[in-house]
C-alpha atoms as a PDB file:
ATOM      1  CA  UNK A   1    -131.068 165.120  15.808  1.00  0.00           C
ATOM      2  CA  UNK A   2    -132.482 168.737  16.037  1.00  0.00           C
ATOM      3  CA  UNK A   3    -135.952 169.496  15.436  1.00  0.00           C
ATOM      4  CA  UNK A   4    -136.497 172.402  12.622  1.00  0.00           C
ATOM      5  CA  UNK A   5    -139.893 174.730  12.435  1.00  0.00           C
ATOM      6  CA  UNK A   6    -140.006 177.243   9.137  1.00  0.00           C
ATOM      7  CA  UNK A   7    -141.753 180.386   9.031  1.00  0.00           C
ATOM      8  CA  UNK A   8    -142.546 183.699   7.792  1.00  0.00           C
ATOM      9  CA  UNK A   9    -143.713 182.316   4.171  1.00  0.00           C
ATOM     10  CA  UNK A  10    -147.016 183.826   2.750  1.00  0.00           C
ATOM     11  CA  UNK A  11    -148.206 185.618  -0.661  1.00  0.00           C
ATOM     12  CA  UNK A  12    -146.185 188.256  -1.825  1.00  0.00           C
ATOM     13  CA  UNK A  13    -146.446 190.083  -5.356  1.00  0.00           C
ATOM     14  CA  UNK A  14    -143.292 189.693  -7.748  1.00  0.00           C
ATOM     15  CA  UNK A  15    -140.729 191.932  -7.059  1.00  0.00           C
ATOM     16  CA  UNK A  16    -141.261 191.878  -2.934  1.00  0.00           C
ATOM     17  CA  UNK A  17    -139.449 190.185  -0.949  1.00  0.00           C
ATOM     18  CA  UNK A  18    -140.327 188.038   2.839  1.00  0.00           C
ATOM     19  CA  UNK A  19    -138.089 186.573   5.201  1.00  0.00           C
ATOM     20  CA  UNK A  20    -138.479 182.951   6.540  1.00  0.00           C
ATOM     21  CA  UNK A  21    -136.963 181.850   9.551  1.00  0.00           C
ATOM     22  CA  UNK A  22    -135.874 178.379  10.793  1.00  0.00           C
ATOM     23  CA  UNK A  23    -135.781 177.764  14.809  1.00  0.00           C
ATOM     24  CA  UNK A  24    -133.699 174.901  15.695  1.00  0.00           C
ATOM     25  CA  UNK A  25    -134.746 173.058  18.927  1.00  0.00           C
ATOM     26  CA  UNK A  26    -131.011 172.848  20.378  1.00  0.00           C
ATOM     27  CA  UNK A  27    -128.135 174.836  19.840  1.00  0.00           C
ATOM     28  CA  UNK A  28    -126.799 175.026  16.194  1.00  0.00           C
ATOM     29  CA  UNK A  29    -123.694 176.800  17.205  1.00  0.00           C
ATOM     30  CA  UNK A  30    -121.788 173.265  16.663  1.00  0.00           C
ATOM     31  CA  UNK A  31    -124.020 172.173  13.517  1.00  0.00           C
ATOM     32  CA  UNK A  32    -121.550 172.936  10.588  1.00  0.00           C
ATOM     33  CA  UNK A  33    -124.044 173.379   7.957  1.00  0.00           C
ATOM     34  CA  UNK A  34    -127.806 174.516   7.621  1.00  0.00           C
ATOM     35  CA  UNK A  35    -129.727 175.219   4.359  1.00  0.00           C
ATOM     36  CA  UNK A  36    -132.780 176.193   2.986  1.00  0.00           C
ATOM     37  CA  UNK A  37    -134.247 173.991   0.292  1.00  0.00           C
ATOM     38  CA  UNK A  38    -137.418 173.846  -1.447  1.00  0.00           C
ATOM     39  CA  UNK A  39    -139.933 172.276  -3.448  1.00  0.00           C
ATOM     40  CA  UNK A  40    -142.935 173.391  -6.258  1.00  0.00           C
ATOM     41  CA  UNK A  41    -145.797 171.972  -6.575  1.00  0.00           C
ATOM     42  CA  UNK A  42    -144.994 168.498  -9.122  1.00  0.00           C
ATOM     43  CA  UNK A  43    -141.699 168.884  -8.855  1.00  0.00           C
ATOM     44  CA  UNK A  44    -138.451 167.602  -7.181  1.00  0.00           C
ATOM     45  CA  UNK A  45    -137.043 169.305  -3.716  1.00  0.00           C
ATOM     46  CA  UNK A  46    -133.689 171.495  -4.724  1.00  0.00           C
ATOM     47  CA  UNK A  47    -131.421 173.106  -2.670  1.00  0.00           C
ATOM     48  CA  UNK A  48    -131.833 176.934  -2.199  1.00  0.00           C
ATOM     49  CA  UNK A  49    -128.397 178.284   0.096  1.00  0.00           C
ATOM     50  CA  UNK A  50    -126.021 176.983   2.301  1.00  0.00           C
ATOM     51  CA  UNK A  51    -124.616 178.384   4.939  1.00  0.00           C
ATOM     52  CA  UNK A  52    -121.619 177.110   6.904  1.00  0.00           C
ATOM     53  CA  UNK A  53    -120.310 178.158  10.458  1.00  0.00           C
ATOM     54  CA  UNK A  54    -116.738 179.019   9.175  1.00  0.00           C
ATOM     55  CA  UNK A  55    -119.361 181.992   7.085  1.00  0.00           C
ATOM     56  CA  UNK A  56    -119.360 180.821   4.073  1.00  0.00           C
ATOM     57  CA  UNK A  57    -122.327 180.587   1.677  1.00  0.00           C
ATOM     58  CA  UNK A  58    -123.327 178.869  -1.418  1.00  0.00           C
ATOM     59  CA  UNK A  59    -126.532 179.759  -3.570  1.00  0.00           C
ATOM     60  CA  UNK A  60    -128.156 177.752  -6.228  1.00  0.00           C
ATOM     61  CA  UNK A  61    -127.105 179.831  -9.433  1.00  0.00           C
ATOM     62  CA  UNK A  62    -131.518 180.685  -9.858  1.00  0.00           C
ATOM     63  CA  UNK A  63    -131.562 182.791  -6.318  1.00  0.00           C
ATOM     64  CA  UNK A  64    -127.883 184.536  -6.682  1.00  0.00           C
ATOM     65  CA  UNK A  65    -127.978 188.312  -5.911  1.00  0.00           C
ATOM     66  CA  UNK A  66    -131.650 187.656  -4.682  1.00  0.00           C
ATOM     67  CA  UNK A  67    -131.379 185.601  -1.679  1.00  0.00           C
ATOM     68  CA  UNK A  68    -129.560 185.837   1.549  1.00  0.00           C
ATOM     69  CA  UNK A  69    -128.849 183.264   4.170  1.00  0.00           C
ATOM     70  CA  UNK A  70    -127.710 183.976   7.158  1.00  0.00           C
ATOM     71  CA  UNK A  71    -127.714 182.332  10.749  1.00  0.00           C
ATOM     72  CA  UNK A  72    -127.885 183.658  14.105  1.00  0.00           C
ATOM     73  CA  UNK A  73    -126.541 181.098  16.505  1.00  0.00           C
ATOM     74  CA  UNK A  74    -127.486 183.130  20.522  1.00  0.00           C
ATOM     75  CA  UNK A  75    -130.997 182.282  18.873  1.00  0.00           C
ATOM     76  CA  UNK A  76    -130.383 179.067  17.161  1.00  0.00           C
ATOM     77  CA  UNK A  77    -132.320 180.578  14.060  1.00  0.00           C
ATOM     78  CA  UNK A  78    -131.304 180.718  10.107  1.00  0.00           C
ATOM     79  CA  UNK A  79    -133.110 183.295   8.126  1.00  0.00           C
ATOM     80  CA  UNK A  80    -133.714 183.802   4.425  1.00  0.00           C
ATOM     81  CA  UNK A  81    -134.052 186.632   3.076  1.00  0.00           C
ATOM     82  CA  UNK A  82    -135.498 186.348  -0.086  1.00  0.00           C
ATOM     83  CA  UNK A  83    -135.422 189.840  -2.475  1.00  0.00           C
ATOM     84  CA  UNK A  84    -136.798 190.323  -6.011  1.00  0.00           C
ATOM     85  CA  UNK A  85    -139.351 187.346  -5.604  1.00  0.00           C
ATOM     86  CA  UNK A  86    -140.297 185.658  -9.102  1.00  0.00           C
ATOM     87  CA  UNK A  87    -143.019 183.023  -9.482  1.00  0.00           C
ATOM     88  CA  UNK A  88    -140.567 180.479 -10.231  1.00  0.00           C
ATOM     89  CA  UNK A  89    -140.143 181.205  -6.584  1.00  0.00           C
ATOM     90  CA  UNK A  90    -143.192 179.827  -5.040  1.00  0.00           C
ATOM     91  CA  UNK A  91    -142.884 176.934  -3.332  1.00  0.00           C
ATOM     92  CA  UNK A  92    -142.708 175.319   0.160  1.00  0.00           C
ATOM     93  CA  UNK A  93    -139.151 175.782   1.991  1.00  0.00           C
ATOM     94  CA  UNK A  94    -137.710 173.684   4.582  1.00  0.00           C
ATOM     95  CA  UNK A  95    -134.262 174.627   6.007  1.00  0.00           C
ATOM     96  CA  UNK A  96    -132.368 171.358   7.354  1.00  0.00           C
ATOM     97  CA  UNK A  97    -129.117 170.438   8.785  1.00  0.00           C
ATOM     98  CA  UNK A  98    -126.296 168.776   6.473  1.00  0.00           C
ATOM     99  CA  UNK A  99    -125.965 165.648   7.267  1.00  0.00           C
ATOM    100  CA  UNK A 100    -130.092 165.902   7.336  1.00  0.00           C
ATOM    101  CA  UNK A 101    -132.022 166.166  10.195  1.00  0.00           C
ATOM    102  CA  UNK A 102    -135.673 165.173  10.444  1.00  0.00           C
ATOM    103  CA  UNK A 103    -137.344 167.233   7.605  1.00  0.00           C
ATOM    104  CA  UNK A 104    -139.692 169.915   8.877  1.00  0.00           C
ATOM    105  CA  UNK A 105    -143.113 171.229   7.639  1.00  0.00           C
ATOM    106  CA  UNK A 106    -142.252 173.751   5.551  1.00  0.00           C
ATOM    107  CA  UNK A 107    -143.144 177.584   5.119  1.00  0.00           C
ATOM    108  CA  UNK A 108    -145.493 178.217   1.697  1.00  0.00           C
ATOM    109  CA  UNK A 109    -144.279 181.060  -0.509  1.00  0.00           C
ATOM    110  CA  UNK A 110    -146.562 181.944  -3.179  1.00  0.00           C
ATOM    111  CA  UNK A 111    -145.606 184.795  -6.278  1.00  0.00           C
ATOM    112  CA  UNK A 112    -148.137 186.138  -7.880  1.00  0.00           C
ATOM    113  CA  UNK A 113    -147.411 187.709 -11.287  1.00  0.00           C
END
């Protein structure tokens, strides 16, 4: 298993934007599939974006046109880029490998309205 450490989440107004990172402890140049995922306070974790090595990505339909993922394998890192921030948005993210990995701590991301 590879060990995952978010960061780069903090308190941002709505309509600004932050970029969290994800450093793998290995390689992830052979790991098919990382994604971001996330969860509010009270609530269930839900998948964020998907990114696969082949380049393609998959969004869930409340981040589309907002949020980037993208993955830079020479430094075994994925990124988020996460535009246009709502406070639906806050929440703590993990990224993870599919099939999962040991689950992180998480990054905080807090909107304020």
């Amino acid at each position: 298993q590879v060990q995952l450490v978010e960061s780069g989440g903090g308190l941002v107004q709505a309509g600004g934007s932050l970029r969290l990172s994800c450093a793998a402890s290995r390689s992830i140049f052979s790991i098919n599939t990382m994604a971001w995922y996330r969860q509010a306070p009270g609530k269930q974790r839900e998948f964020v974006a998907m990114s696969r090595s082949a380049g393609n990505t998959n969004y869930a339909d409340s981040v589309k046109g907002r949020f980037t993922i993208s993955r830079d394998n020479a430094k075994n890192t994925v990124y988020l880029q996460m535009n246009k921030l709502k406070p639906e948005d806050t929440a703590v993210y993990y990224c993870n490998t599919l099939p999962f990995s040991v689950w992180g701590q998480g990054t905080q991301v807090t909107v304020s309205s």
